[in-house]
Protein backbone atom coordinates (compact mmCIF):
# COMPACT_ATOMS: atom_id res chain seq x y z
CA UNK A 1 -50.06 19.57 -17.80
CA UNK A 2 -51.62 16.17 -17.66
CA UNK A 3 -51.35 13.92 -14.36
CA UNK A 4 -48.68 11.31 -15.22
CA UNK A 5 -46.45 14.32 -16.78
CA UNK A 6 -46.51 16.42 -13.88
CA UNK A 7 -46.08 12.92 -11.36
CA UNK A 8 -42.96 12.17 -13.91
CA UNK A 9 -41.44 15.76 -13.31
CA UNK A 10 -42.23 15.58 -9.60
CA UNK A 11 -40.47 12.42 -9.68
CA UNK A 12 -37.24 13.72 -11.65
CA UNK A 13 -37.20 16.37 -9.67
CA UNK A 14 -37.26 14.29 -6.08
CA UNK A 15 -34.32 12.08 -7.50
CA UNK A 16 -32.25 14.81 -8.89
CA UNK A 17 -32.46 16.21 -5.06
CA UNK A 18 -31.36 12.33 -3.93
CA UNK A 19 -28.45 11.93 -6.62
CA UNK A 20 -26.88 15.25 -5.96
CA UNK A 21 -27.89 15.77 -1.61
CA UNK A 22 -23.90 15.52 -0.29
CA UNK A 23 -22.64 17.77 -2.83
CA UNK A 24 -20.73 20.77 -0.88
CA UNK A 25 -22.88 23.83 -0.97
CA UNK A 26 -21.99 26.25 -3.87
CA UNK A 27 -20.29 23.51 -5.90
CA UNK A 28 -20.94 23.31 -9.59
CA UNK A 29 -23.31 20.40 -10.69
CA UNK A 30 -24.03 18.48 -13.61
CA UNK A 31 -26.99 17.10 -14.85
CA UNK A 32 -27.12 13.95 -17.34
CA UNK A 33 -30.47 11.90 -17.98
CA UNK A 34 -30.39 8.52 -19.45
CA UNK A 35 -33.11 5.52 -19.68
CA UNK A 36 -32.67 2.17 -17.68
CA UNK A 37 -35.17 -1.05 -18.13
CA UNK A 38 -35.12 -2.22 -14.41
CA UNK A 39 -32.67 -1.82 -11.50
CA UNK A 40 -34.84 0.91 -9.97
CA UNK A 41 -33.63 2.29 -6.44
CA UNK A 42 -30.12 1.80 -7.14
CA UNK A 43 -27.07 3.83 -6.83
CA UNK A 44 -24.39 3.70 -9.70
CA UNK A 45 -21.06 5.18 -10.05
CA UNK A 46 -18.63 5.62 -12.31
CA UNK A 47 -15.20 8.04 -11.57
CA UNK A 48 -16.90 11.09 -10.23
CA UNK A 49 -20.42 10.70 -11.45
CA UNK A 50 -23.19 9.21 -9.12
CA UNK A 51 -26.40 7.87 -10.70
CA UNK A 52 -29.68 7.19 -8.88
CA UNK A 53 -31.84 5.08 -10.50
CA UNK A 54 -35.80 6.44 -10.68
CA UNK A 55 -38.60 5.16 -11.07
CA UNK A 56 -41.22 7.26 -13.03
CA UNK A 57 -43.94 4.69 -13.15
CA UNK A 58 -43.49 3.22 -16.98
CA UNK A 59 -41.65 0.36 -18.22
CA UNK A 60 -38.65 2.56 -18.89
CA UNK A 61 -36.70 3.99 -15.40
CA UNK A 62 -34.87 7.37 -15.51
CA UNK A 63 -31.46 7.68 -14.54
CA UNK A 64 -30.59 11.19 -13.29
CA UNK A 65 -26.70 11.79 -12.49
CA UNK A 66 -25.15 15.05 -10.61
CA UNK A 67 -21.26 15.25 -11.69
CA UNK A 68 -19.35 16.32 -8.12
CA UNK A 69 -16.21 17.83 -8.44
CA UNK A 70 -13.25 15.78 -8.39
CA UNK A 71 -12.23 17.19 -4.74
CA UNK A 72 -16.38 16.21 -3.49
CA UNK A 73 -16.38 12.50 -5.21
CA UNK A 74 -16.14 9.66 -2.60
CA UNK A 75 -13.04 8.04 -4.03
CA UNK A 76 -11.22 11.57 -4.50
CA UNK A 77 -12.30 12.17 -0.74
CA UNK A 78 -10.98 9.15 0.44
CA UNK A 79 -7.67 9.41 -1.28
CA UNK A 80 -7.34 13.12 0.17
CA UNK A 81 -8.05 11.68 3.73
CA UNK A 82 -5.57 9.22 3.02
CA UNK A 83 -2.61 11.27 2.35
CA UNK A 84 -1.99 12.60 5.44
CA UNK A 85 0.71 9.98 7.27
CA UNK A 86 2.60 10.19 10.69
CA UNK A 87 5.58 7.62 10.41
CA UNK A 88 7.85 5.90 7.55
CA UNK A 89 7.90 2.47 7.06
CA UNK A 90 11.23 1.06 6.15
CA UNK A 91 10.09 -2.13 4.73
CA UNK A 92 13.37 -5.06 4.23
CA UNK A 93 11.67 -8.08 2.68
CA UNK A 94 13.86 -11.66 2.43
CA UNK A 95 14.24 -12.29 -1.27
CA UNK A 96 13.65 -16.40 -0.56
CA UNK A 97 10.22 -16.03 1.25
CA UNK A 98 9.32 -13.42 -1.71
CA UNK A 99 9.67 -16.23 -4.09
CA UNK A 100 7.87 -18.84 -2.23
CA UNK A 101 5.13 -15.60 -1.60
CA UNK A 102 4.45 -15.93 -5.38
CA UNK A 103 5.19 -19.14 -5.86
CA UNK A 104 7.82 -18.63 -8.22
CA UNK A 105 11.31 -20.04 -8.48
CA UNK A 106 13.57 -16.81 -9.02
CA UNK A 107 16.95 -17.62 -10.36
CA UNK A 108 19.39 -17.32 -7.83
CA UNK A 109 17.97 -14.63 -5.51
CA UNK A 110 20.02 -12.28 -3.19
CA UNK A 111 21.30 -14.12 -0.18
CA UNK A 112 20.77 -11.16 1.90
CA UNK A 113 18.01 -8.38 2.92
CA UNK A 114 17.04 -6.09 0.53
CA UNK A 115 14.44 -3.43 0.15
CA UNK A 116 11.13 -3.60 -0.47
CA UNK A 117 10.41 0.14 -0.10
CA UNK A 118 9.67 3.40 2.23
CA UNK A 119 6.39 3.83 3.15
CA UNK A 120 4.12 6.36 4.96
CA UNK A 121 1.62 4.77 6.55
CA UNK A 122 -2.05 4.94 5.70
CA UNK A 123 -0.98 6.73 2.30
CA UNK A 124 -0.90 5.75 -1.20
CA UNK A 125 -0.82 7.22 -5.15
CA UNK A 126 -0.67 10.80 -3.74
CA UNK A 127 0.27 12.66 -6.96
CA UNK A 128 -1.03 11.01 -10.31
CA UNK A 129 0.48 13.80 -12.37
CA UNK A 130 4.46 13.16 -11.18
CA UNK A 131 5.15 9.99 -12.99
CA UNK A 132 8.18 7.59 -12.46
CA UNK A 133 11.69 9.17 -14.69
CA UNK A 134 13.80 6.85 -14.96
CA UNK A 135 16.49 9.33 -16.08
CA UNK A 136 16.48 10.81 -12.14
CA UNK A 137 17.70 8.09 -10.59
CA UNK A 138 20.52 7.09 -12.96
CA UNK A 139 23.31 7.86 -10.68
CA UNK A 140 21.64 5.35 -8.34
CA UNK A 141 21.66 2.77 -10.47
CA UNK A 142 24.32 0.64 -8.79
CA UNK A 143 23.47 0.64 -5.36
CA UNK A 144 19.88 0.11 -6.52
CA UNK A 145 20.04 -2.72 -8.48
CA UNK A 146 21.73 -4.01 -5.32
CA UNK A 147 19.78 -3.07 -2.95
CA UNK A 148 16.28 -2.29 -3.68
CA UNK A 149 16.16 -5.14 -6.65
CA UNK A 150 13.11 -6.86 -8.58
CA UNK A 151 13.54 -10.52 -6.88
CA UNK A 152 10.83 -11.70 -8.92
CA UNK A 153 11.61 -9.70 -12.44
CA UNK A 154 15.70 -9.41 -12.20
CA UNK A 155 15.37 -8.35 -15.94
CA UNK A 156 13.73 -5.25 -15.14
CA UNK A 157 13.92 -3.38 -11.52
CA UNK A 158 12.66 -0.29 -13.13
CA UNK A 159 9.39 -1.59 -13.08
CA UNK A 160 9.06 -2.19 -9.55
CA UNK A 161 10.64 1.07 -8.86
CA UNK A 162 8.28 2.82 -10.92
CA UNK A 163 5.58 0.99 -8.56
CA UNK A 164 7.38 2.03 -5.47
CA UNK A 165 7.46 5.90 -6.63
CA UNK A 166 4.07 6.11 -7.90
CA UNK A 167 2.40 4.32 -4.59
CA UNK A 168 4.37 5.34 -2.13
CA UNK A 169 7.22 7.94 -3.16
CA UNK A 170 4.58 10.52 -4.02
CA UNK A 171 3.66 10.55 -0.61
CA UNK A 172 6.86 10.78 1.11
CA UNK A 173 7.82 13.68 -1.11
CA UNK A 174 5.49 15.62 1.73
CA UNK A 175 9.49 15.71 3.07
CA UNK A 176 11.68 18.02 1.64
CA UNK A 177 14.69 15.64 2.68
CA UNK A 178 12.68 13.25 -0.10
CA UNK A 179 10.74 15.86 -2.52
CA UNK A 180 12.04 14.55 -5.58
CA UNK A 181 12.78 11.18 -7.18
CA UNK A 182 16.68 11.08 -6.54
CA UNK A 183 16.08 12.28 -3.26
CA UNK A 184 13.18 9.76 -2.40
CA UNK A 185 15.25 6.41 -3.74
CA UNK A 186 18.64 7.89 -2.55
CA UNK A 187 17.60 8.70 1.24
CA UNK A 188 15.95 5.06 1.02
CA UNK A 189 19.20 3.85 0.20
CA UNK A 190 20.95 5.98 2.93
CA UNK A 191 18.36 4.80 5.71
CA UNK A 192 18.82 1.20 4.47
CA UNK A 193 22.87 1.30 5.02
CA UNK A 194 21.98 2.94 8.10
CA UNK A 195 20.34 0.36 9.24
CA UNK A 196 22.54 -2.40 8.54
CA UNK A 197 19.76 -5.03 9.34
CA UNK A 198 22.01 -7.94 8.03
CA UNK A 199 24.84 -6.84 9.77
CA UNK A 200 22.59 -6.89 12.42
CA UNK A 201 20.97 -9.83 12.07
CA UNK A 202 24.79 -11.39 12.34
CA UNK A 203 25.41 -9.87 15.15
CA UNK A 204 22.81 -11.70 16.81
CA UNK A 205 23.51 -14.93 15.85
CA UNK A 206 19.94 -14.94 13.79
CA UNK A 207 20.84 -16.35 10.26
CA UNK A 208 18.54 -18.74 7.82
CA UNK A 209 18.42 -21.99 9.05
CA UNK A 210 16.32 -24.85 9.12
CA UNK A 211 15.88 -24.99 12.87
CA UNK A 212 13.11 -22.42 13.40
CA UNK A 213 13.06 -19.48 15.49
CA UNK A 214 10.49 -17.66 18.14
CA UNK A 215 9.36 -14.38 17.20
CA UNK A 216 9.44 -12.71 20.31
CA UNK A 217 13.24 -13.26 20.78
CA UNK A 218 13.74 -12.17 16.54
CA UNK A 219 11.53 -8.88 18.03
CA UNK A 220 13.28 -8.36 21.36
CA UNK A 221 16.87 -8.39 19.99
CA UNK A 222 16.06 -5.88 17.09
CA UNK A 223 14.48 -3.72 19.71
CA UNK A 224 17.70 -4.19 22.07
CA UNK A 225 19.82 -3.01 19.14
CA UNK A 226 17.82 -0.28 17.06
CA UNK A 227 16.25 1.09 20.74
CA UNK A 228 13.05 0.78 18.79
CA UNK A 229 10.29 -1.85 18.49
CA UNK A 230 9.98 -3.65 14.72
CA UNK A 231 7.59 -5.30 13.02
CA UNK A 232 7.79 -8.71 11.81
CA UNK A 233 5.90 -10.64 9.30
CA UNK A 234 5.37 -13.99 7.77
CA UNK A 235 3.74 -16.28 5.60
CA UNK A 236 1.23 -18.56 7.36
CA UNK A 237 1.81 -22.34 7.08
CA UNK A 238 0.38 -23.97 3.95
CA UNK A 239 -0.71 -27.34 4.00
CA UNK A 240 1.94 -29.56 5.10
CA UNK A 241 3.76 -26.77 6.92
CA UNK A 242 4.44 -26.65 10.47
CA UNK A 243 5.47 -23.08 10.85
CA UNK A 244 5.24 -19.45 9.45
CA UNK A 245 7.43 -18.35 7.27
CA UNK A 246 9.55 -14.63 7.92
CA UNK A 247 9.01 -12.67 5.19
CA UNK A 248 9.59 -8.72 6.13
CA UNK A 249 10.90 -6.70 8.47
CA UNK A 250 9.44 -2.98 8.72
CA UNK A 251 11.67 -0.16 11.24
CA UNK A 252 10.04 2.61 11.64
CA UNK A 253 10.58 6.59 11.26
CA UNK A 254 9.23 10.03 12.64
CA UNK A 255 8.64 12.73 9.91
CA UNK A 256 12.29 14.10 10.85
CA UNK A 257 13.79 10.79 9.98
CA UNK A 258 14.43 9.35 13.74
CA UNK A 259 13.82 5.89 14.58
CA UNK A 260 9.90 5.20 16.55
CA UNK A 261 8.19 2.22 17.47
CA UNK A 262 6.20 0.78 14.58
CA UNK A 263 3.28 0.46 17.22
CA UNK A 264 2.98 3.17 20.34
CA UNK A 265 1.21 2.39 23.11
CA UNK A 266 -2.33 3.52 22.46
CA UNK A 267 -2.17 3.48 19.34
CA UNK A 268 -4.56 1.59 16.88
CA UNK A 269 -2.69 -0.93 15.67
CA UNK A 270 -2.92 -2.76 12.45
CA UNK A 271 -3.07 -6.34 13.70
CA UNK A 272 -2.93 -8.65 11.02
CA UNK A 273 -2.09 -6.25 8.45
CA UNK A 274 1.03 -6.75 6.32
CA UNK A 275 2.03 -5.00 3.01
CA UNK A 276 2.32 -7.88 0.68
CA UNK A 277 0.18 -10.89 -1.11
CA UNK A 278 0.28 -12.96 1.53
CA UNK A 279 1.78 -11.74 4.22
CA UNK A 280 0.57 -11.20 7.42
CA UNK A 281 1.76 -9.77 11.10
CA UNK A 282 3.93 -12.79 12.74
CA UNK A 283 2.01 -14.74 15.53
CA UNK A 284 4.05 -15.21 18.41
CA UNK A 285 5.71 -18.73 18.41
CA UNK A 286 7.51 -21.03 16.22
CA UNK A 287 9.23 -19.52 12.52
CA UNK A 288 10.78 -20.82 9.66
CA UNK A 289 13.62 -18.09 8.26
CA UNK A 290 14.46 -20.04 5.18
CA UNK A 291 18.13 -20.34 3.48
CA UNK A 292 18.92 -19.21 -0.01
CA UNK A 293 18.15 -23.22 -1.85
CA UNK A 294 21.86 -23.85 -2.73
CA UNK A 295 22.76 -23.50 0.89
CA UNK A 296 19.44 -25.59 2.62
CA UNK A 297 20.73 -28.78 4.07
């Protein structure tokens, strides 16, 4: 075998061992070769095969690739790490700060809280092969399109619901109380009406207004009511603003469906995390909790 041949193979060789080194022992491998002009040293992947550039000293660059099993890739590992969750996250959003959040003028948006949807935490997309029916969640159609609408699409909720079972529903159907579609939209229903947040919120004397509000006493009369503590977020001021905006308001729930903190003590918080565009964990101070437009004076 002549010198640069066998210093080519040795090569090949030493970046196979790079490109597939983190496979899990005993797991089935791959092998494709292709030819690169330049980029040498690098690391590419696409879905769940990793590519390590070579160089085997010519103008032309070898690029080896292991395939890892889907349940070995990085992104497949991630999502399996992520689907284990400890708490629910019922998530009301205020249909007039969701139109200002995308900057869009909805036609005449619900004057009241509505849902934005039930979350685990720190889990997403956890079954790609149950898509959204439509036809399971027919009997809910009523109390959904009043009560978990599309602010910003009115025309067409099932959308967004699809977006809310494929994200997040998938996950919570861990829980046999919510392993299926009906049950997953109709026990978010049920632990909405529960709730009662508006009926709550009237009961406190907190309604939209154009005199602003502190956070801590929007927090600290939730907590006195639900015996829990809530999380509230907001838009931050824009230019010209003085104040944040409320935007959501997340109550949180044990795996057996009983009202928790949204934050224990000790535990690592999310601190400037919110789920929206946008939105982000209230500072404490000042906030804006805007009326519906035809009743701002």
């Amino acid at each position: 075998m002549k010198p640069a041949a066998a210093r080519g193979l040795l090569l090949s060789s030493l970046c196979l061992a790079l490109c597939c080194r983190g496979g899990a022992r005993g797991s089935p491998t791959r092998l494709r070769v292709y030819h690169w002009r330049g980029g040498v040293g690098s690391w590419l992947s696409t879905s769940h095969w990793f590519i390590r550039v070579c160089d085997l000293g010519a103008p032309w660059v070898t690029l080896l690739s292991c395939h890892l099993p889907p349940e070995h890739g990085f992104e497949e590992r991630q999502k399996i790490d992520n689907h284990e969750w400890k708490k629910l996250i019922m998530v009301h959003h205020w249909p007039v700060t969701v139109c200002k959040e995308v900057e869009k003028d909805c036609r005449d948006p619900p004057d009241y809280w509505t849902i934005h949807g039930l979350w685990p935490d720190r889990a997403e997309e956890c079954n790609g092969s149950w898509p959204f029916n439509f036809e399971e969640i027919k009997d809910l159609l009523p109390e959904m399109k009043m009560y978990w609408p599309d602010v910003i699409h009115p025309l067409n909720h099932s959308h967004f619901w699809k977006h809310e079972w494929e994200k997040h529903g998938t996950c919570a159907a861990q829980l046999d109380a919510l392993n299926s579609q009906k049950k997953y939209f109709g026990g978010s229903l049920g632990l909405y009406e529960k709730l009662e947040l508006n009926s709550i919120l009237q009961k406190l004397g907190i309604k939209p207004s154009i005199n602003y509000y502190q956070i801590s006493d929007i927090k600290d009369a939730l907590a006195s009511m639900y015996g829990v503590v809530p999380k509230v977020q907001c838009l931050p001021p824009k230019q010209g603003e003085e104040v944040q905006t409320i935007g959501q308001i997340e109550l949180c729930f044990t795996k057996d469906l009983r009202l928790r903190n949204c934050t224990e003590p000790g535990e690592l918080g999310e601190s400037g995390r919110a789920w929206g565009p946008g939105l982000e964990v209230c500072e404490d101070g000042p906030a804006f909790y805007p009326p519906p437009p035809q009743s701002a004076r």
